[in-house]
Protein backbone atom coordinates (compact mmCIF):
# COMPACT_ATOMS: atom_id res chain seq x y z
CA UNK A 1 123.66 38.74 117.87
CA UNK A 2 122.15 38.45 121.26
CA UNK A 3 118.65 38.36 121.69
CA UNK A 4 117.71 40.77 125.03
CA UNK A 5 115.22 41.71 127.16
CA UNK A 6 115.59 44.97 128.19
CA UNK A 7 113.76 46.37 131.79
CA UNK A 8 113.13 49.57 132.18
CA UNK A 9 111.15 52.30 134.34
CA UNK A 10 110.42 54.74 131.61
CA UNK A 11 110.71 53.83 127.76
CA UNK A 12 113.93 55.41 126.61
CA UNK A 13 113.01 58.85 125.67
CA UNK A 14 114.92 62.45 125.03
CA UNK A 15 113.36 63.85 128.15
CA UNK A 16 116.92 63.52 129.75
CA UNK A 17 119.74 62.48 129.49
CA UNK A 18 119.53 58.63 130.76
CA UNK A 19 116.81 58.06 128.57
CA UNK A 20 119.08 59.51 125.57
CA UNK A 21 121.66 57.24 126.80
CA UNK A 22 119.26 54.09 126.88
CA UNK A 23 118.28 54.82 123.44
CA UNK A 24 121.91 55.02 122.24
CA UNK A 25 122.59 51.70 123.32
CA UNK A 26 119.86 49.84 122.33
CA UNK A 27 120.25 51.91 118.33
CA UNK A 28 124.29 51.09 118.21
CA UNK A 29 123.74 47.27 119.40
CA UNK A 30 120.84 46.97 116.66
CA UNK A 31 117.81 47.63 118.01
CA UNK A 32 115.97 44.89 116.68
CA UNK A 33 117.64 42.55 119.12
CA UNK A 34 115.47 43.94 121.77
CA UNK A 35 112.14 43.43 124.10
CA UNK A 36 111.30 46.44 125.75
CA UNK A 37 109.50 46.58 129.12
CA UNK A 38 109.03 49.35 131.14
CA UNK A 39 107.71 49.19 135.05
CA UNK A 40 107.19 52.70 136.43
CA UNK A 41 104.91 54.58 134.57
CA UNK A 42 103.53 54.60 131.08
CA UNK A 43 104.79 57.61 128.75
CA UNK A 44 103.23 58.19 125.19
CA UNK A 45 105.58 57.16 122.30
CA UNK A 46 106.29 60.27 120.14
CA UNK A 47 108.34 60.60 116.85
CA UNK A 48 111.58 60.11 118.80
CA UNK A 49 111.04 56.58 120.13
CA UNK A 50 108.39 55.35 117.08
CA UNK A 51 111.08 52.81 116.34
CA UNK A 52 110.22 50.92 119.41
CA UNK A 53 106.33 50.25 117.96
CA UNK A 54 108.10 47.77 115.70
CA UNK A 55 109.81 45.85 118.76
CA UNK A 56 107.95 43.68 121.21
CA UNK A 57 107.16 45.84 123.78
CA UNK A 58 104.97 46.55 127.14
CA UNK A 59 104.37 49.11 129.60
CA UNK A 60 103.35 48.81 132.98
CA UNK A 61 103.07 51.48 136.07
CA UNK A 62 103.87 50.63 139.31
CA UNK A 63 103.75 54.04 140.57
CA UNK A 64 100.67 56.67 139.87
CA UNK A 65 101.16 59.46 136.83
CA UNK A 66 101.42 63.16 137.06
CA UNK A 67 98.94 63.60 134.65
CA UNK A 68 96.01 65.78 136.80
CA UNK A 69 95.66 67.16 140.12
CA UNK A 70 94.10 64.25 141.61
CA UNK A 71 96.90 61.89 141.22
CA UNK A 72 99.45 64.12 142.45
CA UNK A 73 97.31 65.30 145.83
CA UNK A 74 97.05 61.47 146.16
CA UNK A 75 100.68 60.90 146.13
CA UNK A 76 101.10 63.45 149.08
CA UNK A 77 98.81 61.76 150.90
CA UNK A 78 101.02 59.78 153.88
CA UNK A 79 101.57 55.85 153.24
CA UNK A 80 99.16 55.96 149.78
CA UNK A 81 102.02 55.61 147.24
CA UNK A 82 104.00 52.70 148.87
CA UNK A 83 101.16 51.09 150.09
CA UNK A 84 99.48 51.11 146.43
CA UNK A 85 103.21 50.01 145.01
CA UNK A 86 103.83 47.13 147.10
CA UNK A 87 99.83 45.97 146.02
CA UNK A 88 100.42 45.82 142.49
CA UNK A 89 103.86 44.69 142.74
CA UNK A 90 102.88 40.51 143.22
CA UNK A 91 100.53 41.14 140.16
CA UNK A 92 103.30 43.64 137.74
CA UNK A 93 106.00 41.07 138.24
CA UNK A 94 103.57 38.27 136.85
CA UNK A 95 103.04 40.41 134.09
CA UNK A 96 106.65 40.84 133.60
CA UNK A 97 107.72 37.43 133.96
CA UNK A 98 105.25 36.13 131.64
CA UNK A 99 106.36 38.92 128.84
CA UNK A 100 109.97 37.97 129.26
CA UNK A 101 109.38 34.18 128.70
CA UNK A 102 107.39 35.06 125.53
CA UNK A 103 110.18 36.42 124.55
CA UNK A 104 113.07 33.76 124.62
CA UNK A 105 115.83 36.13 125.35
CA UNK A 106 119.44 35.36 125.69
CA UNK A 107 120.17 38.19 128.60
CA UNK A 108 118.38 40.56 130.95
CA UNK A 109 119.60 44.07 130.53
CA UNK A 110 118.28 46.70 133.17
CA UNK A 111 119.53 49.80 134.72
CA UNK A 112 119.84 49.31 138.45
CA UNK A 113 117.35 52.26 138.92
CA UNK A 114 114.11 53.13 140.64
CA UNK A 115 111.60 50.69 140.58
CA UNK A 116 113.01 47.63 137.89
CA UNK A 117 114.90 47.17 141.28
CA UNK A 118 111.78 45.78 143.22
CA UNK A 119 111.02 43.47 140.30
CA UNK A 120 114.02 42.35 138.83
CA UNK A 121 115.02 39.84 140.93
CA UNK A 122 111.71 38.02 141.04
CA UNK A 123 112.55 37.90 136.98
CA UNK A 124 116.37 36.29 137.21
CA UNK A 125 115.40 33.62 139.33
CA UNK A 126 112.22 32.75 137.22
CA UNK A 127 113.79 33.10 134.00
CA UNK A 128 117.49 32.18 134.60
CA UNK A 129 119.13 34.57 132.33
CA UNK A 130 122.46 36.25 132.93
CA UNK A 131 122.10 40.11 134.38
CA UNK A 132 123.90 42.55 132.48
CA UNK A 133 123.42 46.12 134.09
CA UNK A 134 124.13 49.33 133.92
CA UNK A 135 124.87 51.55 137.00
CA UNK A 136 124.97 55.56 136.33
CA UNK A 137 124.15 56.09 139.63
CA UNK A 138 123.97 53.97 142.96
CA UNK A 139 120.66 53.98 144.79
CA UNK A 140 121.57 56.11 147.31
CA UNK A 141 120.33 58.89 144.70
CA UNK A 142 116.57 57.42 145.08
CA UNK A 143 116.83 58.79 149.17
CA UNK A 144 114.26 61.84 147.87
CA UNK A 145 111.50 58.79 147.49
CA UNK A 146 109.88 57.71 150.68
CA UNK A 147 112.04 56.26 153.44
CA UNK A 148 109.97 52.53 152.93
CA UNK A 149 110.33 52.60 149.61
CA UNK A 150 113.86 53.62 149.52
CA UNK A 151 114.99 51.23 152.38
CA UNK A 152 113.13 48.08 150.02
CA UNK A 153 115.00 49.66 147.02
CA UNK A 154 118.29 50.17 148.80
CA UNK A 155 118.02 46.63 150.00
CA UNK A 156 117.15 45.28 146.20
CA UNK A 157 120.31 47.04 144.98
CA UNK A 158 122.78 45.62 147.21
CA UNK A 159 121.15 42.21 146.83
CA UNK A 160 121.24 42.32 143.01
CA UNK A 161 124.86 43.53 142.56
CA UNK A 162 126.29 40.20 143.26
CA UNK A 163 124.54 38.34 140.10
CA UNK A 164 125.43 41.10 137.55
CA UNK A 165 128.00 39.22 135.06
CA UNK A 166 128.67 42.09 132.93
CA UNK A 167 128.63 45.79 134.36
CA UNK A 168 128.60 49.57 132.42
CA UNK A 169 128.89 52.33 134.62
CA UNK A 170 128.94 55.93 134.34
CA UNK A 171 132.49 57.07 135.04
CA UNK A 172 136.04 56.79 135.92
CA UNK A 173 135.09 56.83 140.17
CA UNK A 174 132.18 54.39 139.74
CA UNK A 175 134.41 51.97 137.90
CA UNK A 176 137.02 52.02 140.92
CA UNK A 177 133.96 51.49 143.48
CA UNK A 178 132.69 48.40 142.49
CA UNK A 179 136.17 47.33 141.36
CA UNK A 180 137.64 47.98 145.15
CA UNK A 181 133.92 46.81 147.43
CA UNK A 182 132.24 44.31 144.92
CA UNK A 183 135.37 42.65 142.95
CA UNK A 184 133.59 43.66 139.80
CA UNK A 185 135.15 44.55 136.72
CA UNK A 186 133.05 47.08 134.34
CA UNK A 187 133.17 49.47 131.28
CA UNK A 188 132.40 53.04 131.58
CA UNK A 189 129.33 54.00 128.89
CA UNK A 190 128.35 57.80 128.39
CA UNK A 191 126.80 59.82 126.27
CA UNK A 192 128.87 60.19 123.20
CA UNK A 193 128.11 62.67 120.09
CA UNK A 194 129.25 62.12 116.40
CA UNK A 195 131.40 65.15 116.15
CA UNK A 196 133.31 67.66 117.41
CA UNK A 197 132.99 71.40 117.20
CA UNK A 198 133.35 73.34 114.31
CA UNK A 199 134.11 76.33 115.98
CA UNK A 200 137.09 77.93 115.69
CA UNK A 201 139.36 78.17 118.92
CA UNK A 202 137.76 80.92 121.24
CA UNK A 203 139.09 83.70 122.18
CA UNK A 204 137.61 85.84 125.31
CA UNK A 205 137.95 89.66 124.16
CA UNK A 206 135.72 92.03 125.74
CA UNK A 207 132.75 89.84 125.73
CA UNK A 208 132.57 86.56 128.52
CA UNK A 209 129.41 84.07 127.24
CA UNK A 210 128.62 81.55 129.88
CA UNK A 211 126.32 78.42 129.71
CA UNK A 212 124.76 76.33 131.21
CA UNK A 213 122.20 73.14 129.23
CA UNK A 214 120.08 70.51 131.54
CA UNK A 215 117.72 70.35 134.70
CA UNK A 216 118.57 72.60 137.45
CA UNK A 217 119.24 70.01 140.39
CA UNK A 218 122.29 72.07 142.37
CA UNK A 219 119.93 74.81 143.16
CA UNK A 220 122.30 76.16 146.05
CA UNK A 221 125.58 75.98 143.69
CA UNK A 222 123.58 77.94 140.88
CA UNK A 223 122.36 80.86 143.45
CA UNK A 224 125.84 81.38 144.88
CA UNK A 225 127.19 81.38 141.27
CA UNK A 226 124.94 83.73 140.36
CA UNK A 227 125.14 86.49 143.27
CA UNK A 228 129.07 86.02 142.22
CA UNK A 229 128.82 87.67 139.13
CA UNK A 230 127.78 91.00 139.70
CA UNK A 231 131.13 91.16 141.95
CA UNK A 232 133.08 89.52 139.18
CA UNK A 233 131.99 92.48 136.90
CA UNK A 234 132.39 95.08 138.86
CA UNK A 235 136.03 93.74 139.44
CA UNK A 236 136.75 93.45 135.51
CA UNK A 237 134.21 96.36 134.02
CA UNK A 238 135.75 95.79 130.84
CA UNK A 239 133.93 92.27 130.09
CA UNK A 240 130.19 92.50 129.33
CA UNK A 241 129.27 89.36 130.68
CA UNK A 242 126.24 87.26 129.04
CA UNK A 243 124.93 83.84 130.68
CA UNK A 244 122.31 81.61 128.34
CA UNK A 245 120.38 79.13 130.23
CA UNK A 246 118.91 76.44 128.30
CA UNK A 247 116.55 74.45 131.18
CA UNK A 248 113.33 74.07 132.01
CA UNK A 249 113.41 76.83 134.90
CA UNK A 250 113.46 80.45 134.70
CA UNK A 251 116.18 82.21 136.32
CA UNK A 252 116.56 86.13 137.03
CA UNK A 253 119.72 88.38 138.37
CA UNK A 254 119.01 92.09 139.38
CA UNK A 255 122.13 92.99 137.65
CA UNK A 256 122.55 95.87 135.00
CA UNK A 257 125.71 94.46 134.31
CA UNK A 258 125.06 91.05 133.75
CA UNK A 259 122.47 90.01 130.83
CA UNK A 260 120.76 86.55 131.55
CA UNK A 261 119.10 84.56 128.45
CA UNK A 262 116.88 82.09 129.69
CA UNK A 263 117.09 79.90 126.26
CA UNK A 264 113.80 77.76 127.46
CA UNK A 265 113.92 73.95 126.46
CA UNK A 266 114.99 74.44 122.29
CA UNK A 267 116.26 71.92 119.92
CA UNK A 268 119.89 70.80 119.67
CA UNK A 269 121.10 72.51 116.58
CA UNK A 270 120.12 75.83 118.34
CA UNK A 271 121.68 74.80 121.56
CA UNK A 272 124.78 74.08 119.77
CA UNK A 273 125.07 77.34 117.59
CA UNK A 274 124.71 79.68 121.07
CA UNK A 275 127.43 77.27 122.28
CA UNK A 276 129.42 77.84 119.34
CA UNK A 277 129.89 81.55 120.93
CA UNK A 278 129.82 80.91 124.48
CA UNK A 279 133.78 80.84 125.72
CA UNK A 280 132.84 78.52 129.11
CA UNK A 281 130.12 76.44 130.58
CA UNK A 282 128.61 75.80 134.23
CA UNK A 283 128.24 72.66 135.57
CA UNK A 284 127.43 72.46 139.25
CA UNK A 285 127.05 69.41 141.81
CA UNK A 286 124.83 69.16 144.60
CA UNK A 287 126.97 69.89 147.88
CA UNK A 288 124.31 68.18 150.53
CA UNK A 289 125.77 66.01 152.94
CA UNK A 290 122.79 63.18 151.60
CA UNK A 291 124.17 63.49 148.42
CA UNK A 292 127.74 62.74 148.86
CA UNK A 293 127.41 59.08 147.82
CA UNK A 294 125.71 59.94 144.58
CA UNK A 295 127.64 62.68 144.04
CA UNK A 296 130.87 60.86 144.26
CA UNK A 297 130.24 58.05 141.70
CA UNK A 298 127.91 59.46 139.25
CA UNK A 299 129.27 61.18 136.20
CA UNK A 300 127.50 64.53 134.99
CA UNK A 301 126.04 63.46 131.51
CA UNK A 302 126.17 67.27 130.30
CA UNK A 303 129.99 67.24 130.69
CA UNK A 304 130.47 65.70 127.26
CA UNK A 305 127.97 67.57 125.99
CA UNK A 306 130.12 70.72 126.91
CA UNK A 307 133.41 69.14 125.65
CA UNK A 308 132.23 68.08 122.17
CA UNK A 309 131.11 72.07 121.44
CA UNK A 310 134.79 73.31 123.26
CA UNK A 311 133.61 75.23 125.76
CA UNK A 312 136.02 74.38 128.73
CA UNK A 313 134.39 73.84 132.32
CA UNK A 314 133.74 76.06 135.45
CA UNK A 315 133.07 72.84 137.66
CA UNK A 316 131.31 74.34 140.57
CA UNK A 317 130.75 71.08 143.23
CA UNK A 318 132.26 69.24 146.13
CA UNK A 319 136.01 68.35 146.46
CA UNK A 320 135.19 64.65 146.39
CA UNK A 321 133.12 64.63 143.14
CA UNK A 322 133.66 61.94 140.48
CA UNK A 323 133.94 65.09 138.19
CA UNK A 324 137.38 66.13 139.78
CA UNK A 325 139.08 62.80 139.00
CA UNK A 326 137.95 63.23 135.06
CA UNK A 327 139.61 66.90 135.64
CA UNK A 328 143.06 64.92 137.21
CA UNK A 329 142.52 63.10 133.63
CA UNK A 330 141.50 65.58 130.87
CA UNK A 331 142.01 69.09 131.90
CA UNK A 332 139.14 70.61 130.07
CA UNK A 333 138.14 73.78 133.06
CA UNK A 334 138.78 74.28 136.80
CA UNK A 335 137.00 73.70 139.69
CA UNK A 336 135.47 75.45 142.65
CA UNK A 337 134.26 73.56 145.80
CA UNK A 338 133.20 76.75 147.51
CA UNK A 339 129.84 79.20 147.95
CA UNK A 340 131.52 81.96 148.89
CA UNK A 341 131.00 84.57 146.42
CA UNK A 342 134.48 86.54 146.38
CA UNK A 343 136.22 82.89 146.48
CA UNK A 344 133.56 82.06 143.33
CA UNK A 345 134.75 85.75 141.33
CA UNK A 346 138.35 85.01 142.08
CA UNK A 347 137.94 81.61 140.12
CA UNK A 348 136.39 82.88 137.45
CA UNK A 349 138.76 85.76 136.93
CA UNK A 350 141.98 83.22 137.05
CA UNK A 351 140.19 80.48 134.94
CA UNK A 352 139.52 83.25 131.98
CA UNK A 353 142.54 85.07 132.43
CA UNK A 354 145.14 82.69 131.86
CA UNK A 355 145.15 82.61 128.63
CA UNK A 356 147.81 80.02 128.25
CA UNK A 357 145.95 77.11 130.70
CA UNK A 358 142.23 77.99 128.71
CA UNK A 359 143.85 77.75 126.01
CA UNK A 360 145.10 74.03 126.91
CA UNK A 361 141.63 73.29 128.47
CA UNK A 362 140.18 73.44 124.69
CA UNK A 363 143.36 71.16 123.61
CA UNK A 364 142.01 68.80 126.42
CA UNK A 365 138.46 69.23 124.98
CA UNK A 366 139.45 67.50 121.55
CA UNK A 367 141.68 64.71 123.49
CA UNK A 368 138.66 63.81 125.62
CA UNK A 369 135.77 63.84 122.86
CA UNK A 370 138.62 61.18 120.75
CA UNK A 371 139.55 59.28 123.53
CA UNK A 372 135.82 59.16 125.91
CA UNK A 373 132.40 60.58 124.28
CA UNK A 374 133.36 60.06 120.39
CA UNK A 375 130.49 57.54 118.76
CA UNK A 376 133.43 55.10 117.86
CA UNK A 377 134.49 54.27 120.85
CA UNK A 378 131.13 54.48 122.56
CA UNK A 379 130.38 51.75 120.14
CA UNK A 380 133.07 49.56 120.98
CA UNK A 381 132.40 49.92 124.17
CA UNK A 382 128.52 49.04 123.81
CA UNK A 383 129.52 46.01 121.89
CA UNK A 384 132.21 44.63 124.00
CA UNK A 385 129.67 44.92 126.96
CA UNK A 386 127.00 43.03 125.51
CA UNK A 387 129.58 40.53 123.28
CA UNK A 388 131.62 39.39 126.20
């Protein structure tokens, strides 16, 4: 097996779902053929990554934490942040370079994310190992940092892309892109769950469950959803409509008609018994003109999540995201590209009500875990990228 140095921001960690992914990875390649370095910021290691204590590993922090008010009144202040980055840079990438060659790896492997961009090609050139990255989104998603910072990271990305030999990416559109503008060839590598749901094939009778799992980035999408459902009942009084909410954030809908269960953060095997009774799932996408790019070529990680338990999909994003062209593939829900609230009711009401097509979308379900997010063939998939 390959020995590999793997560059990071964060340590991989079950705060989301990239650092899930990460962790994946590394555990079905064999995680003792690993160095771990991180670049960003330092996290504490809890239960969930106390494997990595037994690997050689370092973290460093380029950027200042969130941990009191202090820091994060500093980081508001204009110029402080990039100005402080790009002084410990010189003296971070020494400390990187000196880890890696400690280290005697065969291959650098780094997601082409955030700040291992402004170090990692310092580290190629000094220690003349092959690049083999991971893309599961392109650095136009990083425009929300600050415009110098972005414009050094956007300018890191495009350099680096050339000298990847071996690519993963994040989805069926992503694949095409750097097929069609870089000439590169790549495997797609998700988030992928041992089984399938045990639930028996749903059947909406009288009661509609909704839900929705993950950090609440379409904001917009969510609200107009939302204000939708209070016209969707009042078209068809006979459902009582319930929508759980497992996130971080709070949300609230003056509505005696529709009951909202804001779940909180809670642990899997919960999540996936309130699935086991919910009969479709939400997934929006950010519909910002600066977010086109992203939104495009990224892949949204909870989509498997939702297709292992059988829920089928209200897709509620822009015409031209990746997330249509898995639809074209699998038809596992429907999709709605608009904010209009009677347009948004209307799609709900024809997605639930023929019975025939939902009932297809949960065939779909099963086809897609087997042939895209089933451990097996995320494994292969792992080991053919790091193998070849």
């Amino acid at each position: 097996m390959k020995k590999i140095l793997y560059l990071c921001n964060r340590l991989p960690n079950n705060e989301n779902a990239g650092g899930i992914l990460y962790n994946d990875i590394i555990k079905t390649y064999g995680i003792e053929n690993f160095s771990v370095i991180s670049v960003s910021s330092k996290i504490k290691i809890t239960d969930y990554q106390k494997d990595y204590l037994n690997l050689p590993h370092k973290q460093l922090a380029l950027r200042l934490p969130n941990t009191n008010i202090i820091y994060k009144l500093l980081k508001r202040v204009p110029l402080f942040e990039p100005i402080l980055l790009f002084i410990k840079k010189p003296f971070i990438t020494r400390e990187i370079i000196k880890f890696a060659k400690q280290q005697n790896c065969d291959l650098i492997f780094a997601g082409l994310r955030g700040d291992v961009l402004l170090v990692l090609d310092d580290l190629i050139k000094e220690v003349k190992r092959p690049l083999y990255a991971m893309v599961e989104d392109t650095v136009e998603r990083e425009n929300d940092d600050h415009k110098i910072i972005y414009k050094k990271l956007t300018k890191e990305y495009y350099k680096l892309i050339p000298k990847v030999k071996n690519l993963a990416v994040a989805g069926e559109t992503m694949q095409e892109y750097f097929k069609t503008n870089f000439n590169i060839d790549s495997i797609i590598t998700r988030p992928s769950y041992i089984n399938y749901s045990s639930s028996p094939i749903k059947k909406i009778d009288g009661t509609l469950n909704i839900f929705f799992s993950g950090n609440l980035y379409a904001q917009k999408e969510m609200d107009s959803f939302l204000k939708a459902l209070p016209l969707f009942s009042r078209n068809n009084p006979e459902f009582e409509i319930n929508f759980y909410i497992a996130s971080h954030r709070f949300l609230y809908l003056k509505s005696d008609k529709i009951n909202i269960h804001n779940l909180g953060w809670i642990n899997e095997d919960k999540l996936i018994e309130i699935m086991g009774k919910c009969h479709i799932s939400y997934l929006p996408y950010k519909s910002e003109p600066e977010f086109m790019h992203s939104m495009k070529y990224a892949f949204p990680a909870k989509a498997g999540f939702y297709i292992s338990n059988n829920i089928p999909i209200f897709f509620h994003g822009p015409s031209y995201s990746s997330f249509n062209t898995f639809l074209k593939k699998y038809k596992v829900g429907v999709t709605c590209d608009s904010m209009d609230q009677t347009i948004i009711a209307d799609s709900i009401e024809r997605f639930i009500k023929d019975i025939p097509y939902y009932d297809n979308c949960q065939k779909e379900n099963f086809k897609a875990f087997e042939n895209e997010f089933n451990k097996e063939v995320f494994k292969n998939r792992v080991h053919s990228f790091f193998l070849k």
